[in-house]
Protein backbone atom coordinates (compact mmCIF):
# COMPACT_ATOMS: atom_id res chain seq x y z
CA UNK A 1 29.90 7.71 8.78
CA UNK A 2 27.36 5.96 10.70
CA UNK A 3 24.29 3.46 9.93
CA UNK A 4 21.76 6.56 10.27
CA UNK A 5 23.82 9.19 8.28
CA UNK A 6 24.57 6.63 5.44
CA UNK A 7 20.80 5.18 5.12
CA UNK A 8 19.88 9.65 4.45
CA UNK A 9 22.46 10.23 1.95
CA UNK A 10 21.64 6.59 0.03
CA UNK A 11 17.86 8.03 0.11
CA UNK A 12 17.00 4.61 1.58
CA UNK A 13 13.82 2.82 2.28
CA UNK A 14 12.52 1.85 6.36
CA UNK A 15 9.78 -0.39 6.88
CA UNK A 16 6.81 0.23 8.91
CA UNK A 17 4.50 -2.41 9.35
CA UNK A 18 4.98 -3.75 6.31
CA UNK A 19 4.86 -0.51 4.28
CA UNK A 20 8.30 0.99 2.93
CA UNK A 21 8.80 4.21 3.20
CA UNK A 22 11.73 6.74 1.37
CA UNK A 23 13.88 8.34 3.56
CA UNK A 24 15.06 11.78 2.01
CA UNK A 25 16.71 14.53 3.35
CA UNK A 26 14.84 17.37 1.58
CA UNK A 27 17.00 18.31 -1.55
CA UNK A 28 16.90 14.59 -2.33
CA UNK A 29 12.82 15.01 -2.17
CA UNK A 30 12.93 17.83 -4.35
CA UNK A 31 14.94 16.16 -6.52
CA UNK A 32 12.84 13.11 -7.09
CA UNK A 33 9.71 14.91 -7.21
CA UNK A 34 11.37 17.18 -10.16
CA UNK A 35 12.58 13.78 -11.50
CA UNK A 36 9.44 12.21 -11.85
CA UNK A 37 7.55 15.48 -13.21
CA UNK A 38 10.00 15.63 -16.11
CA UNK A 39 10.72 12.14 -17.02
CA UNK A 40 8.23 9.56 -15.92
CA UNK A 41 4.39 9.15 -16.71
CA UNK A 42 1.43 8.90 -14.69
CA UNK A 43 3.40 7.94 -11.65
CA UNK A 44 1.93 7.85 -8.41
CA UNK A 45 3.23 9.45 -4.79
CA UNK A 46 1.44 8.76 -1.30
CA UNK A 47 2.09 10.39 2.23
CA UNK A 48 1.82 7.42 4.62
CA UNK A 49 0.97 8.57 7.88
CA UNK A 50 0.24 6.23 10.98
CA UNK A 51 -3.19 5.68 10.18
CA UNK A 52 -2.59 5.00 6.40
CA UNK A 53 -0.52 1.86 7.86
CA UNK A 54 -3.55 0.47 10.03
CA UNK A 55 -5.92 1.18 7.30
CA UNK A 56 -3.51 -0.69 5.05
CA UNK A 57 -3.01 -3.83 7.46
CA UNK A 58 -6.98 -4.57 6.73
CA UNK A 59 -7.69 -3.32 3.54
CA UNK A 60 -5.45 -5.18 0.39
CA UNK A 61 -6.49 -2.35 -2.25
CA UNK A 62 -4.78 0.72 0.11
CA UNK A 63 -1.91 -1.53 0.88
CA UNK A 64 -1.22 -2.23 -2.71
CA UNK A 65 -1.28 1.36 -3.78
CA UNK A 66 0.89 2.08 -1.07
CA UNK A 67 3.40 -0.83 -2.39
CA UNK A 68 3.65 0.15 -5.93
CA UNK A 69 3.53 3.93 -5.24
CA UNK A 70 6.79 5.50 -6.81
CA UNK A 71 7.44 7.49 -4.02
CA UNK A 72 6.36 7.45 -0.54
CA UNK A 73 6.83 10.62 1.14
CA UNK A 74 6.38 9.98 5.56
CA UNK A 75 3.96 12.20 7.37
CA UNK A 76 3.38 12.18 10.71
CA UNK A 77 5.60 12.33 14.41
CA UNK A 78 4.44 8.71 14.52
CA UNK A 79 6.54 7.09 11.66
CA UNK A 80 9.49 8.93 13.10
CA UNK A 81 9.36 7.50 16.18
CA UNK A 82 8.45 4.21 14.99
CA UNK A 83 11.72 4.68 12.68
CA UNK A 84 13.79 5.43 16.18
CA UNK A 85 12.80 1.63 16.70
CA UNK A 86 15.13 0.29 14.17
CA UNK A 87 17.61 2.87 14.57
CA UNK A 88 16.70 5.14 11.61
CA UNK A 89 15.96 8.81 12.02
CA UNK A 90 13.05 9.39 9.50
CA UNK A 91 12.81 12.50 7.81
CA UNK A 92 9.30 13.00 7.78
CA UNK A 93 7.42 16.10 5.71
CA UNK A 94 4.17 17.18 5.47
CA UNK A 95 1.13 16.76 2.77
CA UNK A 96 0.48 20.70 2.49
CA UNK A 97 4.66 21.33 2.42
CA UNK A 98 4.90 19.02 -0.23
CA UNK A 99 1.60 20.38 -1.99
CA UNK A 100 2.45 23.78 -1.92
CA UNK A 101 6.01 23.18 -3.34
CA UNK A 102 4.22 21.04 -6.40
CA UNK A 103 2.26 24.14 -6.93
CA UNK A 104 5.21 26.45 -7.17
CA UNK A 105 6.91 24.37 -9.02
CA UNK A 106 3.95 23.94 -11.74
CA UNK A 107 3.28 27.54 -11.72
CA UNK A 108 7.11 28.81 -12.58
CA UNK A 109 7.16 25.52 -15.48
CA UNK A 110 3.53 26.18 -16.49
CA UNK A 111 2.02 22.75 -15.96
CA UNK A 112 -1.18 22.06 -16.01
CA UNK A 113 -2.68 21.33 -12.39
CA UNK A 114 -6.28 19.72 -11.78
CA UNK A 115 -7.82 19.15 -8.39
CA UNK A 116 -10.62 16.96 -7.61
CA UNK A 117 -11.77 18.00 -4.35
CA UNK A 118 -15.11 16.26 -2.48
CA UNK A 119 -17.72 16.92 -2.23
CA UNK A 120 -18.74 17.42 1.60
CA UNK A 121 -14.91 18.67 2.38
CA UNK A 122 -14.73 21.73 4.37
CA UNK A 123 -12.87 23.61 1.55
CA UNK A 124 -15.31 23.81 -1.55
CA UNK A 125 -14.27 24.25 -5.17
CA UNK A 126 -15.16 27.90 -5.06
CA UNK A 127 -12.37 28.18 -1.96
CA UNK A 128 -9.94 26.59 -3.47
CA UNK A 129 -10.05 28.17 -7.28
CA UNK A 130 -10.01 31.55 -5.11
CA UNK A 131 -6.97 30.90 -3.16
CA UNK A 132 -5.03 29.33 -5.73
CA UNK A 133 -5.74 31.88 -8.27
CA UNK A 134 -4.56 35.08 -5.56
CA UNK A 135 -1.38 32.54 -4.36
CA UNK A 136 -0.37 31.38 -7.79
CA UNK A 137 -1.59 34.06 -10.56
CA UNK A 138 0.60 31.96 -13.28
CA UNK A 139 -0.92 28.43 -12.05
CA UNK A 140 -3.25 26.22 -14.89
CA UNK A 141 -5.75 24.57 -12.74
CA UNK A 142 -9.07 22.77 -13.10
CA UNK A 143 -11.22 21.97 -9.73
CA UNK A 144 -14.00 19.88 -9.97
CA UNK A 145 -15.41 17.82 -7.04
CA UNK A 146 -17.22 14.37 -6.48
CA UNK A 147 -18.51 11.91 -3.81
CA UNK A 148 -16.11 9.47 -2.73
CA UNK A 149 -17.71 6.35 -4.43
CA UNK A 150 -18.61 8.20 -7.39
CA UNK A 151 -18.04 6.90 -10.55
CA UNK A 152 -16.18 10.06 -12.05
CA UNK A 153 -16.27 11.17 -16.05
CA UNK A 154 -13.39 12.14 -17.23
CA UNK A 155 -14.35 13.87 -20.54
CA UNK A 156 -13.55 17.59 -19.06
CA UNK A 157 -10.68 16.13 -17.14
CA UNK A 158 -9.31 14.91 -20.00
CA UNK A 159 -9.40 18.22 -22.65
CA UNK A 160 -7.71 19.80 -19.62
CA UNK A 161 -4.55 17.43 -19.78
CA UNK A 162 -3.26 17.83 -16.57
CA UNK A 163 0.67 17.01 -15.51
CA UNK A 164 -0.68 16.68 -11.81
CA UNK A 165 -3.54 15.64 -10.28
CA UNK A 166 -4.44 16.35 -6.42
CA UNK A 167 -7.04 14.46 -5.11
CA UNK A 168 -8.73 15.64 -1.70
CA UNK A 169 -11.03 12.49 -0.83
CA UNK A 170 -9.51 11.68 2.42
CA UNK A 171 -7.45 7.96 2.65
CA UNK A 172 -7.97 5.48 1.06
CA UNK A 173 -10.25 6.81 -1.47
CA UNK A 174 -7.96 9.22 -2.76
CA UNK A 175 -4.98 6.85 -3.26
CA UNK A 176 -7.05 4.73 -4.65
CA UNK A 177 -9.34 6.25 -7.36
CA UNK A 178 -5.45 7.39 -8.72
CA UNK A 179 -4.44 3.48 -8.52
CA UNK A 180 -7.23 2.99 -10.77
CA UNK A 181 -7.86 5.76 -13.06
CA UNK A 182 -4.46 7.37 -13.46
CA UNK A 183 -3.70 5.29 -17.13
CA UNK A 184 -7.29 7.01 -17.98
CA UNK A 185 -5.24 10.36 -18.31
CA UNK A 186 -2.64 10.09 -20.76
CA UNK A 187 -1.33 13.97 -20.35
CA UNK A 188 -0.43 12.73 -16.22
CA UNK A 189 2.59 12.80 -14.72
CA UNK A 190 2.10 12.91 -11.12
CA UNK A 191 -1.00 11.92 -9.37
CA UNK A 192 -1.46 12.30 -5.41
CA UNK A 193 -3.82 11.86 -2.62
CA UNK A 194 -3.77 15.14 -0.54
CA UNK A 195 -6.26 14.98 2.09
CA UNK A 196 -7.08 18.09 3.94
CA UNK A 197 -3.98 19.76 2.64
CA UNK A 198 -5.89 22.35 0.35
CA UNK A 199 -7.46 23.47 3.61
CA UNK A 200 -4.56 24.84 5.21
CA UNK A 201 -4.24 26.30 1.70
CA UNK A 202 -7.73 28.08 2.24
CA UNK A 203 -7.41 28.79 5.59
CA UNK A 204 -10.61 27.08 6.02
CA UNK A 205 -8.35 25.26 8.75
CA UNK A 206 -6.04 27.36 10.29
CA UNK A 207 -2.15 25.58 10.28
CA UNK A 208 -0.25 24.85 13.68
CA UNK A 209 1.56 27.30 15.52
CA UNK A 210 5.40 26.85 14.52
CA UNK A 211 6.21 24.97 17.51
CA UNK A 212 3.38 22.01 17.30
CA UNK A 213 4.83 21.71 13.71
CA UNK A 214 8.26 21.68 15.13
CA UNK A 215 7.89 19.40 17.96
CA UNK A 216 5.16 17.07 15.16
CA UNK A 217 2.40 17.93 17.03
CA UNK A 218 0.09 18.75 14.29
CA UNK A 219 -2.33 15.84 15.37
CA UNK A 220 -2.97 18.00 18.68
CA UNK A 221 -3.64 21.34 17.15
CA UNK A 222 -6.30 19.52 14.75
CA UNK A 223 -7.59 18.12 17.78
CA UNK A 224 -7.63 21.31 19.35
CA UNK A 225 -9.67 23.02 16.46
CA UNK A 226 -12.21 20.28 15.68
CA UNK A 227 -12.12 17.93 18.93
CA UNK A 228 -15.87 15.86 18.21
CA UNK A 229 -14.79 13.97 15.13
CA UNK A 230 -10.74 13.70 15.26
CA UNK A 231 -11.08 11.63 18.89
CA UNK A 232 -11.10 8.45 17.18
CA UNK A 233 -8.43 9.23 14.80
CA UNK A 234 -5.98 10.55 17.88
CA UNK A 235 -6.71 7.25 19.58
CA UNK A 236 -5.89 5.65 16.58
CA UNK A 237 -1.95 7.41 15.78
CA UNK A 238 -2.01 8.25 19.56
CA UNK A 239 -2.38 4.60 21.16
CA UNK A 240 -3.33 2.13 18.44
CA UNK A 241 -0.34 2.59 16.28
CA UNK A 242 2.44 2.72 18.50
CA UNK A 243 1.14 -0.80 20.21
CA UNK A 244 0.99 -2.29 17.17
CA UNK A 245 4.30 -1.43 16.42
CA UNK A 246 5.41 -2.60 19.60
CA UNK A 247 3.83 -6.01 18.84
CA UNK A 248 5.45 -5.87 15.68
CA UNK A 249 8.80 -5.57 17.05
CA UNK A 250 8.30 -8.94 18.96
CA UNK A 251 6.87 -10.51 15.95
CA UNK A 252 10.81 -10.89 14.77
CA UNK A 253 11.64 -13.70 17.08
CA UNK A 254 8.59 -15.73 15.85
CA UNK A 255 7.57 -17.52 12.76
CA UNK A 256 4.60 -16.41 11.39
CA UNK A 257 1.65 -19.18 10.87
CA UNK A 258 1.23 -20.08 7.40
CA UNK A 259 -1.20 -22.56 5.43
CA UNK A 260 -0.53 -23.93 1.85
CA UNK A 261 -2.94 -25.36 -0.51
CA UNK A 262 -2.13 -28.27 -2.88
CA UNK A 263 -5.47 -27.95 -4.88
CA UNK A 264 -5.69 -31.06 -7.15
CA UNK A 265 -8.66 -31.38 -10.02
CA UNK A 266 -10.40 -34.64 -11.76
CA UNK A 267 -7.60 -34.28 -14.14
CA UNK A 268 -4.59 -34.42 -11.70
CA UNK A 269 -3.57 -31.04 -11.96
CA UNK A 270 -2.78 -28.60 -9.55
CA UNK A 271 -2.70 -25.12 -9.37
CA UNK A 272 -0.10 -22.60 -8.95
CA UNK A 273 0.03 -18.81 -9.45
CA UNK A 274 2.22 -16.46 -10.31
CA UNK A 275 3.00 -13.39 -8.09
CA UNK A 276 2.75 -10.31 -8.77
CA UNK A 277 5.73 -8.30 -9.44
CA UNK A 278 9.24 -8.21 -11.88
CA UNK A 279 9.43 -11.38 -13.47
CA UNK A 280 7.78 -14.92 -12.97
CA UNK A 281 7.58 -15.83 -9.29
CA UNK A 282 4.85 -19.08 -9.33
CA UNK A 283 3.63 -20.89 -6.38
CA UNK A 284 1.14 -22.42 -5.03
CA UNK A 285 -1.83 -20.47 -3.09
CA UNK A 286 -0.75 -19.71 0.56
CA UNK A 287 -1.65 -17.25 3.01
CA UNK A 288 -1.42 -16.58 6.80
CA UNK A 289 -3.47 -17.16 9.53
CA UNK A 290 -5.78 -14.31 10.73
CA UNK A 291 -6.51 -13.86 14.50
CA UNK A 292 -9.82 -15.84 15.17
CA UNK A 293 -9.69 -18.39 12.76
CA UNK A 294 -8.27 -22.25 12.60
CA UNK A 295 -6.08 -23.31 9.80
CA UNK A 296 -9.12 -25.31 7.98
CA UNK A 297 -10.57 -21.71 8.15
CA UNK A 298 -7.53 -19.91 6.87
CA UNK A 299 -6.45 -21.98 3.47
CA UNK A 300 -9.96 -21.83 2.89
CA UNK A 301 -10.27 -18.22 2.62
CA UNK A 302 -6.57 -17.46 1.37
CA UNK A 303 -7.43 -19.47 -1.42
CA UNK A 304 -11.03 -18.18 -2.50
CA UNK A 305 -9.21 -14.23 -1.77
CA UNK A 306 -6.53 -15.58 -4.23
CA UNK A 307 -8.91 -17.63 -6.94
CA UNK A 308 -12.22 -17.09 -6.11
CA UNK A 309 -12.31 -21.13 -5.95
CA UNK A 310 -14.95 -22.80 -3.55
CA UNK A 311 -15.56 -25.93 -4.48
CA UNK A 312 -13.04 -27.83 -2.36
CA UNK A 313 -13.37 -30.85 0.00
CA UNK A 314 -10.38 -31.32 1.90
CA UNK A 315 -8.45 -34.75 2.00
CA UNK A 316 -5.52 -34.36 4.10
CA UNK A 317 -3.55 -31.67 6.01
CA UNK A 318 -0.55 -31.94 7.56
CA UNK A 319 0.20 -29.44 10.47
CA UNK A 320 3.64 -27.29 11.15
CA UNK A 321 5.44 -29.80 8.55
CA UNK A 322 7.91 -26.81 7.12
CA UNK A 323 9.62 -23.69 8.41
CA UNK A 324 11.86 -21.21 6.89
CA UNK A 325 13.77 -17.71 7.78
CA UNK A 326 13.10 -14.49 5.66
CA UNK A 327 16.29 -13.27 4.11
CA UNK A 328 16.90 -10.54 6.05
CA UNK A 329 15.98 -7.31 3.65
CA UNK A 330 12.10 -8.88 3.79
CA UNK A 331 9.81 -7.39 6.29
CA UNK A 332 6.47 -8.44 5.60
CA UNK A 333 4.49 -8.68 9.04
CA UNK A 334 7.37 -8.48 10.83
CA UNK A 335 7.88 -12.33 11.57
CA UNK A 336 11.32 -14.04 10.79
CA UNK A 337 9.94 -16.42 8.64
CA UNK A 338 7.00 -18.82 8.27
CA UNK A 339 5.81 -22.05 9.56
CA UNK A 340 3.62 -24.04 6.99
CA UNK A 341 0.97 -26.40 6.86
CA UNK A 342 0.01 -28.10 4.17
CA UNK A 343 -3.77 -28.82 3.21
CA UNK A 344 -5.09 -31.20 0.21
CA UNK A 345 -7.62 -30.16 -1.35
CA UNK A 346 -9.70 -31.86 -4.27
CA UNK A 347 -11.44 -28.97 -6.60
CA UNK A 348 -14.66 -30.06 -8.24
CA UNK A 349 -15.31 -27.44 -10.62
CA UNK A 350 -14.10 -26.15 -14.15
CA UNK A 351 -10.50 -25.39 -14.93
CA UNK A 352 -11.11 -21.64 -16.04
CA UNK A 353 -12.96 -20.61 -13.02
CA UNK A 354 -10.13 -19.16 -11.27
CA UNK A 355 -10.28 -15.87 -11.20
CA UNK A 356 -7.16 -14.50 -9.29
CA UNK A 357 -6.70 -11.22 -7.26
CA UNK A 358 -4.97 -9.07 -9.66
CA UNK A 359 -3.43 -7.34 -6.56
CA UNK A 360 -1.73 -10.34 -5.82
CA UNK A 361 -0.97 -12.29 -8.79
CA UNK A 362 -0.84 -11.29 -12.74
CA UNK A 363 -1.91 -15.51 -14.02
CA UNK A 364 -2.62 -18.84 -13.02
CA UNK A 365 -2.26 -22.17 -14.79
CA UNK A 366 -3.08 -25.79 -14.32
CA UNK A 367 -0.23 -28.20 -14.14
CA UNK A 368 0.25 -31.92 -13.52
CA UNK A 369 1.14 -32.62 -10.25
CA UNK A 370 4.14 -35.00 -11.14
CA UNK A 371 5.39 -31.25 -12.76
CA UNK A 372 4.97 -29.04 -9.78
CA UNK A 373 8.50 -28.45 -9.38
CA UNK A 374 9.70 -27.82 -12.85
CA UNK A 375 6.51 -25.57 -13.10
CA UNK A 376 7.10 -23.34 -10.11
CA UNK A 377 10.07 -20.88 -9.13
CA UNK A 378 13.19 -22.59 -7.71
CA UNK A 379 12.99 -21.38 -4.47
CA UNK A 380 10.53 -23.53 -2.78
CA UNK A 381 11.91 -26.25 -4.46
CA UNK A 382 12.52 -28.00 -1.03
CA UNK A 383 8.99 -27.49 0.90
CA UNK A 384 7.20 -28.40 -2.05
CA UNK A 385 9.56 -31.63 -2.33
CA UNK A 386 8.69 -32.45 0.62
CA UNK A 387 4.57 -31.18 -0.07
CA UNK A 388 5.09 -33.86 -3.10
CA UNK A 389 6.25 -36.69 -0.46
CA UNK A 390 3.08 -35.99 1.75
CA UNK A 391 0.38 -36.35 -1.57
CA UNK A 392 2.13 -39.67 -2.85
CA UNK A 393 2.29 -40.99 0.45
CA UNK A 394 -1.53 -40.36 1.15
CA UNK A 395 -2.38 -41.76 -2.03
């Protein structure tokens, strides 16, 4: 059996661009999807396509939804080809294939389905509660519709209990109002962002001809039937995407810059932070360096993105002082490891003003500095020996 034919049957995950994505032949989707309706609770599913991943590469919310989703289902020719790259053949599906096979499903096992569609979408409620109700006479469903940065009450949503929930806001609104409201519905089971899908349902947009869906060509045909607003878009998945992962390929033979803060207060502590995830993983606050900024400029920010800390006058850094390889299963930003430099910095305010990103890190503590290795997770026991050396020697 070979590398491509093992990673389908093991249902495996490929990384693109820092995103994993499942790799399913289609009875294993089926499977999973019927898995999660009938055992799990409120769990959430995404359909990454290539611009989900550049939207996710700037925006920390969309690319934590996409992290933690329970299943992420590929859409789009662009991931498959971007899986050819590292020698994986991607089985990719797409949003209204998997959408309409949710709403068989729910109709033969008579959940309960509720759509919230928006609000300026080409399909309206009206369209939708028409063609679901002549496609799927047995179906449950509630519409209801909103603005994407409405704040939504869920009263009626709610009495309705729904086992699914479909919302059509477009990315990353959609993924994210489920990241944050789905605990809000205790009767859910399976929440997911479905962007135009329920138009295709409509036929408000006509689907491709067999052979654009055949050859993934769906981006052209949607071209083809609204060409002034999906230009941008196409240049996007069309030209954007695939340089990026290009660049990304490269990235592998490079270390990635990195910046570390040793943040000390009046009482000698410093502070570490604990990372979000299965079990205790604490650290001190470190981040990479964006494009356009100098490493002053980058612990700076990584820590005030982390903490919300400010009040910080630096007293020492110490430039390129540590490197390290990734093991090999991690792929975040595609780099082969990191190359650290270490900044002092003296924080002038109160203990409990930290307030950490909670899409990063779960808590935060204070700890004497002469602790900082007992205090923090054993596996960068050597840099920060070595971070330790650097503080005592400047003092």
């Amino acid at each position: 059996m070979n590398r491509t034919q093992s990673q389908r049957r093991l249902g495996k995950k490929v990384s693109i661009l820092g995103v994993s994505l499942d790799n399913l032949t289609t009875t294993e989707l089926k499977k999973r999807l019927i898995d999660i309706l009938i055992h799990r609770r409120r769990s959430q599913i995404v359909t990454p396509n290539p611009e989900f991943l550049l939207l996710a590469e700037k925006h920390q919310e969309f690319y934590a939804v996409l992290r933690d989703a329970a299943l992420s289902i590929p859409d789009g020719i662009g991931l498959k080809f971007a899986a050819w790259v590292k020698g994986v053949n991607l089985k990719r599906f797409t949003g209204v294939s998997v959408v309409s096979g949710l709403l068989q499903f729910a109709a033969h096992k008579g959940l309960r389905v509720a759509v919230l569609n928006w609000k300026e979408g080409l399909s309206s409620d009206d369209d939708i509660r028409s063609a679901l109700a002549v496609k799927y006479p047995k179906l449950q469903f509630y519409i209801d519709s909103l603005s994407r940065e409405e704040v939504y009450n869920f009263s009626s949503l709610k009495k309705f209990k729904p086992d699914i929930l479909f919302t059509a806001l477009g990315a990353p609104w959609q993924d994210i109002f489920i990241y944050r409201h789905r605990r809000d519905l205790p009767s859910l089971r399976l929440g997911m962002g479905v962007g135009g899908s329920f138009d295709y349902i409509t036929k408000r947009m006509p689907r491709p001809p067999r052979i654009f869906r055949f050859l993934g060509f769906e981006w052209l045909w949607r071209l083809l039937m609204k060409p002034k607003t999906r230009w941008k878009r196409i240049w996007q998945s069309v030209v954007v995407f695939p340089w990026k992962i290009i660049n990304w390929e490269f990235r592998r033979f490079r270390y990635r810059p990195n910046v570390v803060g040793l943040v000390i207060n009046r009482f000698g502590e410093t502070l570490i932070l604990n990372a979000r995830g299965k079990g205790d993983y604490w650290g001190l606050p470190q981040g990479g360096v964006d494009g356009g900024e100098d490493k002053e400029q980058a612990v700076r920010r990584e820590i005030f993105e982390e903490t919300g800390l400010r009040d910080l006058s630096l007293e020492a850094r110490f430039d390129n002082i540590y490197r390290y390889e990734w093991s090999k299963p991690y792929d975040y930003k595609g780099y082969k490891g990191q190359q650290q430099s270490l900044f002092i910095l003296r924080y002038h305010g109160e203990r409990q003003a930290v307030a950490i990103n909670p899409f990063e890190h779960k808590a935060f503590r204070w700890v004497k500095i002469e602790n900082l290795l007992s205090a923090t997770s054993p596996v960068h026991k050597k840099q920060y020996q070595l971070f330790l050396q650097k503080y005592y020697e400047k003092k």
